[in-house]
Protein backbone atom coordinates (compact mmCIF):
# COMPACT_ATOMS: atom_id res chain seq x y z
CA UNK A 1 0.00 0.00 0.00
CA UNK A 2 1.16 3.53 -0.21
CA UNK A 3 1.61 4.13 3.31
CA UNK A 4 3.50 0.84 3.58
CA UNK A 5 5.87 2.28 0.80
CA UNK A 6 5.80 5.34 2.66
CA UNK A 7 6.74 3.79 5.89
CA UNK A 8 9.41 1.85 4.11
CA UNK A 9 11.05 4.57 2.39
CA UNK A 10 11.01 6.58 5.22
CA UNK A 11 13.07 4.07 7.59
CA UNK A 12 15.56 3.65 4.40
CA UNK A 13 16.34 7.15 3.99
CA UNK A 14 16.56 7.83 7.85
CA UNK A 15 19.30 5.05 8.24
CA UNK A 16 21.11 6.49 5.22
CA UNK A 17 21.38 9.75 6.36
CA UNK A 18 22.85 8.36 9.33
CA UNK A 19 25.30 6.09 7.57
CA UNK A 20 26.54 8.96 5.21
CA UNK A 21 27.03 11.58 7.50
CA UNK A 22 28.61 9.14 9.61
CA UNK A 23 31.37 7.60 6.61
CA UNK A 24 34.34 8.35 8.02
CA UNK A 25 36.63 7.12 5.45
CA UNK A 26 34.56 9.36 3.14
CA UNK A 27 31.79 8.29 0.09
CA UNK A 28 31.52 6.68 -3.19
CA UNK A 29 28.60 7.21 -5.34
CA UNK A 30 28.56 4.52 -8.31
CA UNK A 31 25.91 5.08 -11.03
CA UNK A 32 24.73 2.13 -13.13
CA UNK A 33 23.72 2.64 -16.78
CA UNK A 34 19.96 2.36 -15.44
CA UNK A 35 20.46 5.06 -12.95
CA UNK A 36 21.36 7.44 -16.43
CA UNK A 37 17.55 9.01 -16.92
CA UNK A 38 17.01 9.52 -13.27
CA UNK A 39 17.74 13.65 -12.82
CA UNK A 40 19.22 13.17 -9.96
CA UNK A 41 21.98 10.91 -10.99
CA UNK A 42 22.30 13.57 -13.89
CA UNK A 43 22.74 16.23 -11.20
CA UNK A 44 25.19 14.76 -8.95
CA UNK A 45 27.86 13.69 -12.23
CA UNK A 46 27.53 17.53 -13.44
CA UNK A 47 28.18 19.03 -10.03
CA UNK A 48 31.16 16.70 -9.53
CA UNK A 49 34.52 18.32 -9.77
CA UNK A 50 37.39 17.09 -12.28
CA UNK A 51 39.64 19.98 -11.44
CA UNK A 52 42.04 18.52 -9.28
CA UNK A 53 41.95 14.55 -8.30
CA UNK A 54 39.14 12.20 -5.99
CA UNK A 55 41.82 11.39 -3.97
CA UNK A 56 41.14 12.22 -0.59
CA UNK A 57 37.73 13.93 -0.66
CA UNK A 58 34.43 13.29 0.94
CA UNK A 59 32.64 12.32 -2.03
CA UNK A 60 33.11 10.95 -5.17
CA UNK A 61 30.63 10.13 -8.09
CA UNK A 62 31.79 8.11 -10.92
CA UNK A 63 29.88 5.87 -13.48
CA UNK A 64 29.48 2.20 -13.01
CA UNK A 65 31.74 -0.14 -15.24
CA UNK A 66 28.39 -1.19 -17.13
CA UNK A 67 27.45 2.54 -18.24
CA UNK A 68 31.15 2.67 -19.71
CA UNK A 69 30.57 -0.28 -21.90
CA UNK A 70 27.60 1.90 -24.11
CA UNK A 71 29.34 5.15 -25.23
CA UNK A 72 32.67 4.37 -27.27
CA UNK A 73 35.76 4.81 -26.02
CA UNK A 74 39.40 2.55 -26.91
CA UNK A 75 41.44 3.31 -23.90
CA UNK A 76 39.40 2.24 -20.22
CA UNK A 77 38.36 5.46 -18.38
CA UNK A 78 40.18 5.25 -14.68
CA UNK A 79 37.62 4.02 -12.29
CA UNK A 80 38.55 4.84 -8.59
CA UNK A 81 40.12 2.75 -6.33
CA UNK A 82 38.01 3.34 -2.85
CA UNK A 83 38.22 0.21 -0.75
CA UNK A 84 37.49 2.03 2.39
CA UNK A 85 34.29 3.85 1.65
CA UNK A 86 31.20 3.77 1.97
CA UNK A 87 29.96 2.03 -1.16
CA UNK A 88 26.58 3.07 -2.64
CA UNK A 89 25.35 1.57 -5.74
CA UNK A 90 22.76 2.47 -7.54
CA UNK A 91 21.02 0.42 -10.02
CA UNK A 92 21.30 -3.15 -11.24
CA UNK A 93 24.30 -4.91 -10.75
CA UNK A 94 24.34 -8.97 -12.50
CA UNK A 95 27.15 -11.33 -11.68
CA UNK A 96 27.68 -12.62 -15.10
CA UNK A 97 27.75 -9.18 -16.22
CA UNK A 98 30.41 -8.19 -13.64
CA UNK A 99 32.47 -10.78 -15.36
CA UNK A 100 31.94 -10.08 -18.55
CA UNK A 101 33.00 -6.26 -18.41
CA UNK A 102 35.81 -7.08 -15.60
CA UNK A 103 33.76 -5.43 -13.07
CA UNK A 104 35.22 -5.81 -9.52
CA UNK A 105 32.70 -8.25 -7.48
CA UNK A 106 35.69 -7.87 -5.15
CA UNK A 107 34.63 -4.43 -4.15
CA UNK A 108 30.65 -5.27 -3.48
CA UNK A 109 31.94 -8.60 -1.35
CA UNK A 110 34.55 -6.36 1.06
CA UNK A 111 32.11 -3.99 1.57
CA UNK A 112 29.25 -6.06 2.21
CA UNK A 113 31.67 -8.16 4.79
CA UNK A 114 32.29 -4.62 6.48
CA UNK A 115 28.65 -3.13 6.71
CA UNK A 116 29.42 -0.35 4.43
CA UNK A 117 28.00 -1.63 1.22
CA UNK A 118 24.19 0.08 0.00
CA UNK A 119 22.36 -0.68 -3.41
CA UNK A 120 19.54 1.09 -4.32
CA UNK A 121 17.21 -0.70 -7.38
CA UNK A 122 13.96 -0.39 -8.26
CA UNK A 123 11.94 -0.65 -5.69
CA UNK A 124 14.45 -2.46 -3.28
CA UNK A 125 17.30 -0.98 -1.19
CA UNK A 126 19.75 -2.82 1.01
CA UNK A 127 21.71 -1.63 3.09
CA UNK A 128 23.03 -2.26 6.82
CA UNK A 129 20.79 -1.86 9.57
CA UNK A 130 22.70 -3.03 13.00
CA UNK A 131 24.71 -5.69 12.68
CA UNK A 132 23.52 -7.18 9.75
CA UNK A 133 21.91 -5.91 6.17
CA UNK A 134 18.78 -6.00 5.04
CA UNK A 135 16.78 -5.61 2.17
CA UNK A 136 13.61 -3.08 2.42
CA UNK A 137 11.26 -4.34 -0.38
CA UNK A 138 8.83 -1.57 -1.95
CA UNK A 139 10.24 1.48 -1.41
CA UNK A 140 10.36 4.77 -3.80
CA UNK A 141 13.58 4.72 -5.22
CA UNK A 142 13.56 8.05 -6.52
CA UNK A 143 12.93 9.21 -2.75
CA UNK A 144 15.58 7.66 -1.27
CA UNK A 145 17.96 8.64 -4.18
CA UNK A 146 17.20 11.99 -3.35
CA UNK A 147 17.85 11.30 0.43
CA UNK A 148 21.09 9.98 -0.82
CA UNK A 149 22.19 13.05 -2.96
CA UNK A 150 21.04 15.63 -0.37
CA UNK A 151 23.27 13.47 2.28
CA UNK A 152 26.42 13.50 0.25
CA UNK A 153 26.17 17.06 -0.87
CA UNK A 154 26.24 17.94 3.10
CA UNK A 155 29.63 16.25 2.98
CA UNK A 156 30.74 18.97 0.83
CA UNK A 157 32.18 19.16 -2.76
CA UNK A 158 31.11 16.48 -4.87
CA UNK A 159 34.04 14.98 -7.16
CA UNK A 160 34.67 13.56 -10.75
CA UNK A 161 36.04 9.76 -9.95
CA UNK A 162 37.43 9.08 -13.27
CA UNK A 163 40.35 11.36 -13.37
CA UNK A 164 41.14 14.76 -14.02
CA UNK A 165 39.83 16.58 -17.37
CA UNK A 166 38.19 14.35 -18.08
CA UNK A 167 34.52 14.66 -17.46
CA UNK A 168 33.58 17.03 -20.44
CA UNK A 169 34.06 14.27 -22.81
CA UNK A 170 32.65 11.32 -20.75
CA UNK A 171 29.25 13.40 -20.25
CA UNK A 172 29.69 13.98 -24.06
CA UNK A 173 29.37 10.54 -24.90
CA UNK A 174 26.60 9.59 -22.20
CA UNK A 175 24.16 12.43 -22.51
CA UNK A 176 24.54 14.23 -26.17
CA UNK A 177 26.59 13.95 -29.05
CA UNK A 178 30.36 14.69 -28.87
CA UNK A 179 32.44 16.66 -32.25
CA UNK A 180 32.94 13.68 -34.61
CA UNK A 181 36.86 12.40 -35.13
CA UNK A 182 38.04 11.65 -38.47
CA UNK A 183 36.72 8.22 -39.91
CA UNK A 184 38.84 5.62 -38.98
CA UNK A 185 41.04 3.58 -41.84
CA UNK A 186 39.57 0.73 -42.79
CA UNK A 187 40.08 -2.85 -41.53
CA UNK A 188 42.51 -4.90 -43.08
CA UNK A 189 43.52 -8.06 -42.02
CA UNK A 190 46.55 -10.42 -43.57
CA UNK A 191 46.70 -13.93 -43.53
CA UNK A 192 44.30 -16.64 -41.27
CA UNK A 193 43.76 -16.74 -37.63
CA UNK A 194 44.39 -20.42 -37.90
CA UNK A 195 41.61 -21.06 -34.95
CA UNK A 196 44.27 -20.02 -32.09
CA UNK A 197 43.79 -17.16 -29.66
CA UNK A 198 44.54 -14.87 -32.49
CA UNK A 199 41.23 -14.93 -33.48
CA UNK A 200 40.36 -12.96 -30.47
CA UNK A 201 42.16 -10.26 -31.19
CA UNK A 202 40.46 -9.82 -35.29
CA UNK A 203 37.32 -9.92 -33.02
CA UNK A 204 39.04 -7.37 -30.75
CA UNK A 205 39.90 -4.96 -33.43
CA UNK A 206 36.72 -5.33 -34.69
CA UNK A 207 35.00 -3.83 -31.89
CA UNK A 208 37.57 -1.07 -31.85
CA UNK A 209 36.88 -0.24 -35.47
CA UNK A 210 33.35 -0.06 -34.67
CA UNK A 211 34.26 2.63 -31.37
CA UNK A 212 35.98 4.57 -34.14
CA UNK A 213 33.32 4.75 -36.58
CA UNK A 214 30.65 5.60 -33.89
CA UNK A 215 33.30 8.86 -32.44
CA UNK A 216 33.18 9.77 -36.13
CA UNK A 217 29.55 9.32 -36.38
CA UNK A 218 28.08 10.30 -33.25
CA UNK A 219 24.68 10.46 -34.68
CA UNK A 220 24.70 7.30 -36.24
CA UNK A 221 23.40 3.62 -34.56
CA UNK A 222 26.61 1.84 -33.81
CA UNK A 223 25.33 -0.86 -31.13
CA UNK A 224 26.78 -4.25 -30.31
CA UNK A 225 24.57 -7.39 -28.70
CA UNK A 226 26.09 -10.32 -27.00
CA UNK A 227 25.33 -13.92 -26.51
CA UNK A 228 26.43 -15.77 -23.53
CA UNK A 229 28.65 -18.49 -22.92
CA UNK A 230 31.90 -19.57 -22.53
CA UNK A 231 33.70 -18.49 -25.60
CA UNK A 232 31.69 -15.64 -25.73
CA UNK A 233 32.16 -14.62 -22.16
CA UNK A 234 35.83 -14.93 -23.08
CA UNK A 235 35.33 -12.74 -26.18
CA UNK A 236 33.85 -9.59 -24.15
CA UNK A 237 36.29 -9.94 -20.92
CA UNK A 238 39.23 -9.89 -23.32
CA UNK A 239 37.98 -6.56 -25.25
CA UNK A 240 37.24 -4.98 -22.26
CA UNK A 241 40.78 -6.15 -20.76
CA UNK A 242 42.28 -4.01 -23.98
CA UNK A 243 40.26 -0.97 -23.05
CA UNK A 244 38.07 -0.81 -26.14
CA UNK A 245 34.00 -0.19 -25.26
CA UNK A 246 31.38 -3.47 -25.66
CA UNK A 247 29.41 -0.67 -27.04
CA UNK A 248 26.04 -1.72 -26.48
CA UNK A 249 23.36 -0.46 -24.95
CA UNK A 250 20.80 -0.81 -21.99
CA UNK A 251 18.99 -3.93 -23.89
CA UNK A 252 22.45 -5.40 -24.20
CA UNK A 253 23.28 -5.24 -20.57
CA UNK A 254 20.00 -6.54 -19.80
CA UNK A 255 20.83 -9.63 -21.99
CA UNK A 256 23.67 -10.13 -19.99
CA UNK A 257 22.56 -9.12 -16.81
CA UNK A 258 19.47 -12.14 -17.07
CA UNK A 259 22.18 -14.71 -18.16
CA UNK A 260 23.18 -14.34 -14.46
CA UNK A 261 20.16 -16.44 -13.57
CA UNK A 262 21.31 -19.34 -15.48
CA UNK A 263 24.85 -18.41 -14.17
């Protein structure tokens, strides 16, 4: 009922309020692709700092490994290292999707182990209560997000957690559409892959082509989709592991992300 969601929201966004302004070792922000319509989300990446580096401050907000895989890029934007922080998550995360885009599971397992770990999805949020966590079923995630944002920004400045200089171009990529580059050469490959490991890296250089033609052609559809399995699994982690973009989109995570039921 409403005043059940009510009641429930209200007792997640207390206990987060508490929790942030209580984060010693300071707060990290992560925003999953699914978090990228939400306004507040929006609001907390442009208010973020990239002047000087994350390291050290109160907050940082960075974008979650899965909302790097769907705007091109062929070198890995830095992702920050925060072991010690509070760790809030917002949107989806899948655990064959983790492994296919080299996502850290590390990170969600330390800091569920140390009561420090929240993830707010729709209409669930966990997150420690005493000496154990909990998940509060049918809440208003948009209410508590807000709780979240209003929290961190009484930490004080917000920053950029993928480096400095370079947040211009990132929100390029994820919100409009960047200058176009020059088109890329086009692919040539010599000789046969002979079926060894080789082949991985045509596939590999594929992809990267593809990120190349889509920064020259921002307003064109450039979108990959991935099956799952074993080679293919292999495929993605070792693309990812060169830096180059999946580039796919929010159905293509979703693929991925439900292959972590069979998983």
């Amino acid at each position: 009922s409403e005043q059940e969601t009510a009641r429930s929201t209200a007792v997640a966004c207390k206990t987060i309020a508490k929790i942030v302004g209580s984060a010693t070792a300071g707060v990290h922000i992560i925003l999953g692709h699914d978090a990228r319509h939400s306004p507040t989300a929006r609001a907390l990446l442009e208010e973020a700092s990239d002047e000087s580096s994350s390291k050290g401050s109160q907050v940082i907000v960075s974008m979650a490994a899965d909302w790097l895989q769907t705007f091109p890029h062929t070198e890995s934007p830095i992702r920050p290292e925060t072991r010690t922080r509070l760790f809030i998550y917002v949107g989806t995360p899948g655990k064959y999707l983790s492994m296919c885009i080299k996502s850290n599971r590390g990170r969600f397992e330390d800091a569920f182990k140390e009561d420090r770990l929240i993830i707010l999805c729709r209409g669930v949020c966990m997150l420690p209560l005493g000496t154990q966590v909990e998940n509060i079923y049918g809440v208003d995630q948009d209410v508590i997000f807000d709780s979240i944002s209003k929290a961190a920004r009484e930490r004080g400045q917000l920053f950029w957690g993928h480096g400095p200089g370079t947040k211009a171009a990132m929100m390029q990529k994820a919100y409009g559409y960047p200058l176009p580059l020059a088109m890329p050469e086009p692919l040539s490959f010599q000789g046969d892959a002979g079926g060894s490991v080789v082949s991985f890296d045509y596939l590999v250089e594929y992809i990267k082509y593809l990120n190349l033609a889509k920064m020259a052609k921002p307003e064109v559809p450039v979108v990959n989709y991935y099956d799952t399995g074993l080679t293919v699994s292999v495929m993605q982690m070792t693309v990812v592991q060169r830096g180059v973009s999946l580039l796919t989109d929010g159905d293509g995570l979703a693929i991925l992300r439900d292959a972590s039921i069979g998983h």
